[in-house]
N, C-alpha and C. Protein backbone atom coordinates (compact mmCIF):
# COMPACT_ATOMS: atom_id res chain seq x y z
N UNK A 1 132.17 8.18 96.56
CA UNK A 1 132.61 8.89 97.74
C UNK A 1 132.31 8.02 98.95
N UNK A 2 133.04 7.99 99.79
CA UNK A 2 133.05 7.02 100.99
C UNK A 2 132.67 8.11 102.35
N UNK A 3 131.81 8.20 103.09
CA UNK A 3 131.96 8.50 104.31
C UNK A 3 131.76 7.75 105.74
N UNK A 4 133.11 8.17 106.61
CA UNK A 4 132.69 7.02 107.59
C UNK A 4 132.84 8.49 108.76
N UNK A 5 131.89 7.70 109.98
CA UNK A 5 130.96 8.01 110.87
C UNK A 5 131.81 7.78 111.90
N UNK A 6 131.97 8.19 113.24
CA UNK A 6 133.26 7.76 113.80
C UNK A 6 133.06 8.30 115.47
N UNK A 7 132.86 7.68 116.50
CA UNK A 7 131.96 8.41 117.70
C UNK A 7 132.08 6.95 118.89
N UNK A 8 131.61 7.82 119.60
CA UNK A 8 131.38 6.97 120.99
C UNK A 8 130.24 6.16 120.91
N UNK A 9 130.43 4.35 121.55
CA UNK A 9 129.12 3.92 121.67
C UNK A 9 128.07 4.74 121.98
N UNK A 10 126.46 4.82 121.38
CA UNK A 10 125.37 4.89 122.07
C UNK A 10 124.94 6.57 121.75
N UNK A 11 125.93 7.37 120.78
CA UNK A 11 125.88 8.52 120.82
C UNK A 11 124.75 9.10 119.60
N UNK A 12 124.36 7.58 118.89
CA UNK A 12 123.42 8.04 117.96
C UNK A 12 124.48 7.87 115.98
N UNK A 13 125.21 7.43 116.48
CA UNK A 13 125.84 6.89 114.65
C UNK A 13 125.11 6.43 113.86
N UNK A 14 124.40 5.04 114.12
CA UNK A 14 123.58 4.12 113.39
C UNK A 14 122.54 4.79 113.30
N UNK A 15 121.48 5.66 113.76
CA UNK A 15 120.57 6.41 113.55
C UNK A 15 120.64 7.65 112.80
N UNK A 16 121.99 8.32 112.75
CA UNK A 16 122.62 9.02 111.66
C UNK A 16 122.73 8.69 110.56
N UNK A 17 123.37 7.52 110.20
CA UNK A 17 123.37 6.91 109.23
C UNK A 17 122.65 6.51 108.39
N UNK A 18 121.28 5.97 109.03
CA UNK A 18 119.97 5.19 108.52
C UNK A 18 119.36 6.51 108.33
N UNK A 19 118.94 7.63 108.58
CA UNK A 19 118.32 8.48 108.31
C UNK A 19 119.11 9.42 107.09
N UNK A 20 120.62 9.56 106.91
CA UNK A 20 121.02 10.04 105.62
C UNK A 20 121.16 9.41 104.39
N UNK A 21 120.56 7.98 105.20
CA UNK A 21 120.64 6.95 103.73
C UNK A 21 119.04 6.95 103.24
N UNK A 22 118.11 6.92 104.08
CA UNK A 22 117.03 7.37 103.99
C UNK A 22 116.57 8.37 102.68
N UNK A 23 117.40 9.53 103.44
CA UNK A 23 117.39 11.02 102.32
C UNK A 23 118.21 10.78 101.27
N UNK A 24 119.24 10.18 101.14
CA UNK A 24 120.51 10.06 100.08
C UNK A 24 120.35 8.96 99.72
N UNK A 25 118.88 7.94 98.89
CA UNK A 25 119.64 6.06 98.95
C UNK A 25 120.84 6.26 97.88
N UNK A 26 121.09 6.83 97.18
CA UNK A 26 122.25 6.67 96.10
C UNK A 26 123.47 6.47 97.03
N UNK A 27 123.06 6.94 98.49
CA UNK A 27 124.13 5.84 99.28
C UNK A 27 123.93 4.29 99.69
N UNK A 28 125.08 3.74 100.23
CA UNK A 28 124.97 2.45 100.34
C UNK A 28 125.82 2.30 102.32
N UNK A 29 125.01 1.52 102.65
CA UNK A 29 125.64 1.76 104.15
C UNK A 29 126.27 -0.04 103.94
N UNK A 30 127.67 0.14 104.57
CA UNK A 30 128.66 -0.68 104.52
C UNK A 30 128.73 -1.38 105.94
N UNK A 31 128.12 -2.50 106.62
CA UNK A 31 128.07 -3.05 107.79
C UNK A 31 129.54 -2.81 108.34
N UNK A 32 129.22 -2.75 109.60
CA UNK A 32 130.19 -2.83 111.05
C UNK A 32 130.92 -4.05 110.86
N UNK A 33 132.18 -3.97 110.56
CA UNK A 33 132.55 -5.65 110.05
C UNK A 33 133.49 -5.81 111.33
N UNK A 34 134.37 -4.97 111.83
CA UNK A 34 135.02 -5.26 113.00
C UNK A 34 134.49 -5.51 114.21
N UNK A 35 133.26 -4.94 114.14
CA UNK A 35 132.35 -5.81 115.57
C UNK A 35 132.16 -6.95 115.48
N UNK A 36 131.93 -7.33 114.16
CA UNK A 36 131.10 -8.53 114.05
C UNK A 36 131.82 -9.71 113.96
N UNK A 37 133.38 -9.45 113.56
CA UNK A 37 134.21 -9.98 113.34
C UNK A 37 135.00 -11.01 114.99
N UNK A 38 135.05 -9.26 116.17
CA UNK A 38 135.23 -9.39 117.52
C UNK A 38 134.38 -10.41 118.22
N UNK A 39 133.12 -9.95 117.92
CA UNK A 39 132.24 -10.75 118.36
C UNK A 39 132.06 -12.31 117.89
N UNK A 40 132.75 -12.25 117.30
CA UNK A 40 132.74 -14.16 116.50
C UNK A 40 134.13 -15.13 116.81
N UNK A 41 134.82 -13.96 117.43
CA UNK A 41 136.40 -13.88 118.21
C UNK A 41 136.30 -14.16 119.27
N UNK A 42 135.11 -13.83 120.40
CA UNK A 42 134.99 -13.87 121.50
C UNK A 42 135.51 -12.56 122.60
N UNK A 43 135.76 -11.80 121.30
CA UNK A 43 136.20 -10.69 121.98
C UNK A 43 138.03 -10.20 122.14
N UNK A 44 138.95 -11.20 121.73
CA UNK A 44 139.69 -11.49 121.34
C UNK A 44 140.51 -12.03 120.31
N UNK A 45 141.56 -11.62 119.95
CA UNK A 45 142.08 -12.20 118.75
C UNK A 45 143.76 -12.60 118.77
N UNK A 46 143.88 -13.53 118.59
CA UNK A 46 145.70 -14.33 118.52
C UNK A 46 146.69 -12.96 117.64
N UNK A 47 146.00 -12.99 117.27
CA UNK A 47 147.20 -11.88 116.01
C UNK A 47 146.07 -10.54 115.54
N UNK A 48 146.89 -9.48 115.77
CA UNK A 48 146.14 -8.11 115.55
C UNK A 48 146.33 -8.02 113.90
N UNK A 49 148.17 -8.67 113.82
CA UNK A 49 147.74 -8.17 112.29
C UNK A 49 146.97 -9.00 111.31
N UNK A 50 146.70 -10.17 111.86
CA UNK A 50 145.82 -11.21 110.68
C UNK A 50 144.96 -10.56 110.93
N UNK A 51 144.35 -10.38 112.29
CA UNK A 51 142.67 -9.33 112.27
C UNK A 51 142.55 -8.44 111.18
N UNK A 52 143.56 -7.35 111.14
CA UNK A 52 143.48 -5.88 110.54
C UNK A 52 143.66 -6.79 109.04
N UNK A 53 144.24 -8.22 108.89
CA UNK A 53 144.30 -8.04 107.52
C UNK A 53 142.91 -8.84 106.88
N UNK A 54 142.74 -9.62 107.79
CA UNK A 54 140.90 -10.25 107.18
C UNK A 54 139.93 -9.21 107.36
N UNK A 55 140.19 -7.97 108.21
CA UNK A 55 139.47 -7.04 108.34
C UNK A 55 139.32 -6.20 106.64
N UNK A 56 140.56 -5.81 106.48
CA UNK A 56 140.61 -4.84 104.77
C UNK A 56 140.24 -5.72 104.33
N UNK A 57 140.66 -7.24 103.76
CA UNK A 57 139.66 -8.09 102.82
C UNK A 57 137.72 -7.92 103.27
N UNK A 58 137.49 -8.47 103.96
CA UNK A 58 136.18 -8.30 104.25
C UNK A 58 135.74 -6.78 103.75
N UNK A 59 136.43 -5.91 104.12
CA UNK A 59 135.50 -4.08 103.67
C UNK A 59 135.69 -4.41 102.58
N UNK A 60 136.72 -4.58 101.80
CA UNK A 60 136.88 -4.72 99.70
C UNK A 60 136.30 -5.57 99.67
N UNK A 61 135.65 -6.76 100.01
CA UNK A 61 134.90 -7.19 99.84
C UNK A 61 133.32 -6.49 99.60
N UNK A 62 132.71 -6.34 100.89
CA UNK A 62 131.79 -5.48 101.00
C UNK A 62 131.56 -3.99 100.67
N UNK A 63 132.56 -3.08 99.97
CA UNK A 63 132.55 -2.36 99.59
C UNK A 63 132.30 -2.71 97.72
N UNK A 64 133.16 -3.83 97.30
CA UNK A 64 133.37 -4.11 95.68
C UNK A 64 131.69 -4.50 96.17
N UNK A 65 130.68 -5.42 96.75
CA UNK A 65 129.62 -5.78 96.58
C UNK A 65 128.40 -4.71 96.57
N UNK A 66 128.79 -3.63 97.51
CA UNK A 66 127.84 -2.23 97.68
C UNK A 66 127.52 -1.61 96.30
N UNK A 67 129.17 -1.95 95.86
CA UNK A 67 129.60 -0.75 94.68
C UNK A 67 128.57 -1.89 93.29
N UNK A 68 128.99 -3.04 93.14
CA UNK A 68 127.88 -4.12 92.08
C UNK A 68 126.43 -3.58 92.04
N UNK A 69 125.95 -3.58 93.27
CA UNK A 69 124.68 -3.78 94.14
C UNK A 69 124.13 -2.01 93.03
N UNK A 70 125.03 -1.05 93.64
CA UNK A 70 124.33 0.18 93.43
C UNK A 70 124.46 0.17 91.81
N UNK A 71 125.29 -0.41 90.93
CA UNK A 71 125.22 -0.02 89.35
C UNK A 71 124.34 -0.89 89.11
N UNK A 72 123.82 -2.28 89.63
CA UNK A 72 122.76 -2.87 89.12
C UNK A 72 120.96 -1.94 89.29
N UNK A 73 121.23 -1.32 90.74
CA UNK A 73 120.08 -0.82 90.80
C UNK A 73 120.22 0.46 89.71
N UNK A 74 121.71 1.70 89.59
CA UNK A 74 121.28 2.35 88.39
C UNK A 74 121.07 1.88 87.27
N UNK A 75 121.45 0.70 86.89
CA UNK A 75 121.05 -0.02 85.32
C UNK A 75 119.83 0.13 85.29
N UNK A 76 119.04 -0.65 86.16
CA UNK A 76 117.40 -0.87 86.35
C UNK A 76 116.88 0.20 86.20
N UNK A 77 117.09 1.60 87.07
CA UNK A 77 116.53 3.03 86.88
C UNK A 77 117.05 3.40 85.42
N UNK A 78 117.89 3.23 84.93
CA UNK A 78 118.22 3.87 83.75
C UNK A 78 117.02 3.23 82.91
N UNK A 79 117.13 1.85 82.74
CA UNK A 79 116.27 1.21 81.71
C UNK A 79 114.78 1.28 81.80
N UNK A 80 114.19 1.68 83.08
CA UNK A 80 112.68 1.81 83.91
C UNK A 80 112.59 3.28 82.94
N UNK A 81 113.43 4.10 83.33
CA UNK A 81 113.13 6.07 82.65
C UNK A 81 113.66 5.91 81.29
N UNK A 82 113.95 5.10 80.57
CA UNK A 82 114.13 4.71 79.15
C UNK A 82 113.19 4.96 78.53
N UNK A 83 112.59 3.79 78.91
CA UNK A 83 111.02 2.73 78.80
C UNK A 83 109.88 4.18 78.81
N UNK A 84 110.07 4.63 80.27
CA UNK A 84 109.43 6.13 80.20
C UNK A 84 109.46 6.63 79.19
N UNK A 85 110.11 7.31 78.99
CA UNK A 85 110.73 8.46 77.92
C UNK A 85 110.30 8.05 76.97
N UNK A 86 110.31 6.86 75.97
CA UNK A 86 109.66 6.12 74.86
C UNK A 86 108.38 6.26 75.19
N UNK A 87 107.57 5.90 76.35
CA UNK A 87 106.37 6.18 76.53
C UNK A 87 105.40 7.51 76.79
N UNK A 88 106.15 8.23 77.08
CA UNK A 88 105.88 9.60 77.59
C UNK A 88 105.91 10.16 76.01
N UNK A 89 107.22 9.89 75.19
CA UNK A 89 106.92 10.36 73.84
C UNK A 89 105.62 10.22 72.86
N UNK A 90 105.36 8.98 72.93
CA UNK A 90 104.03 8.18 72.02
C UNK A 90 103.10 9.39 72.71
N UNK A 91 102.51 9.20 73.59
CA UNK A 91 101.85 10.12 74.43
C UNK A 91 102.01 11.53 74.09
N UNK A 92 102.84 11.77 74.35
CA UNK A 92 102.86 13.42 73.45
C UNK A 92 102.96 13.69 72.32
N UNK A 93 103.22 12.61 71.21
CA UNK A 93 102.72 12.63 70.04
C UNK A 93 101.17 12.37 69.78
N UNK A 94 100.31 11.38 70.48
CA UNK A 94 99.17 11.32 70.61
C UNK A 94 98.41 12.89 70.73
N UNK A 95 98.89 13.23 72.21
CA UNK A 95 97.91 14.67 72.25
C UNK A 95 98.64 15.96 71.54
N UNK A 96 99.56 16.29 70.66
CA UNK A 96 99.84 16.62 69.70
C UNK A 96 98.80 16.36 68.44
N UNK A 97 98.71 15.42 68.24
CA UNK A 97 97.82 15.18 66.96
C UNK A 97 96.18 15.42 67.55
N UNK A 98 95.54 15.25 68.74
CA UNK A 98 94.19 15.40 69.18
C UNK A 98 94.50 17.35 69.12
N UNK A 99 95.25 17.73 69.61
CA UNK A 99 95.19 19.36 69.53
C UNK A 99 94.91 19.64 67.79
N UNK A 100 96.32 18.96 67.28
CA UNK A 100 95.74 19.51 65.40
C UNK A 100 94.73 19.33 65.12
N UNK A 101 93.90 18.46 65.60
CA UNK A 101 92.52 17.92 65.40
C UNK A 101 91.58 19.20 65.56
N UNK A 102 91.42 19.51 66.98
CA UNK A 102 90.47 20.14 67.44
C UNK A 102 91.08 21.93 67.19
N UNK A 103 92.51 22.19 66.50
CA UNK A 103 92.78 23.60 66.13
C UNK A 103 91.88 23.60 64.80
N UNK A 104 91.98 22.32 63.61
CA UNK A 104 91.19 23.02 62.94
C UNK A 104 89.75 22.77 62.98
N UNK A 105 89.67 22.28 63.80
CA UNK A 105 87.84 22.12 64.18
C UNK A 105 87.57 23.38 64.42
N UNK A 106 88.41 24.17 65.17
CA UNK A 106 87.88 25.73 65.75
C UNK A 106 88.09 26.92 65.00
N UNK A 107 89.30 26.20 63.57
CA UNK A 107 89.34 27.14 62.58
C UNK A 107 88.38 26.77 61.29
N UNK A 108 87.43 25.86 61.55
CA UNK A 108 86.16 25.87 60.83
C UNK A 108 84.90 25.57 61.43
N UNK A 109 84.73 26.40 62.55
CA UNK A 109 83.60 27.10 62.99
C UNK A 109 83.38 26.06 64.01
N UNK A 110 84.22 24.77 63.95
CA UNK A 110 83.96 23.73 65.03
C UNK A 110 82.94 22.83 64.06
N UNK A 111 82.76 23.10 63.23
CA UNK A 111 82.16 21.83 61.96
C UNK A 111 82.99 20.88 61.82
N UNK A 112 82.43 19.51 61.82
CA UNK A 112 82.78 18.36 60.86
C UNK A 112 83.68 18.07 61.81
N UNK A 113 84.37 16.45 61.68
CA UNK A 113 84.85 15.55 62.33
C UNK A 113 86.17 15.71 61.89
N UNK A 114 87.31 14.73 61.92
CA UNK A 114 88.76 14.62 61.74
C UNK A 114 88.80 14.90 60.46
């Protein structure tokens, strides 16, 4: 899902943004490419439509890289809560077997060892 943000200089966007990415990281914030683009222009540009068209390359660009970026980090979480889950199991098979232990310790008076 894509959402774009859309307002008057100075009205508080970029601070919107950084704070719902904050709460939401499973988002990915996609840089200001037409400023940055202007600004490397001088503020000007010979042709609007070569702009608008190095402009869509650059976002598919930076959008196909957001989109890499975020399945590498879910790969990593997937394989991190894997790893868990295998471990968390051993572990609850462990204190599984210390409970059978100590049920029949208490169903023989609490005498005698394993």
């Amino acid at each position: 899902m894509k959402i774009a943000v859309v307002g008057s200089q100075g009205v508080g966007k970029s601070t919107l943004i950084k704070e719902f990415v904050r709460r939401r990281p499973e988002y990915v914030i996609i840089p200001e490419i037409a400023r940055e683009m202007l600004e490397r222009a001088g503020g000007t540009v010979p042709s609007w439509f070569d702009f608008q068209l190095e402009l869509l390359w650059r976002k598919i660009e930076a959008e196909t890289e957001a989109r890499a970026l975020t399945d590498q980090a879910n790969d990593y979480c997937d394989r991190q809560l894997a790893q868990l889950e295998i471990e968390l199991g051993q572990v609850a098979k462990q204190v599984k077997a210390g409970r059978t232990v100590i049920r029949a310790r208490l169903m023989h008076g609490g005498e005698g060892g394993e």
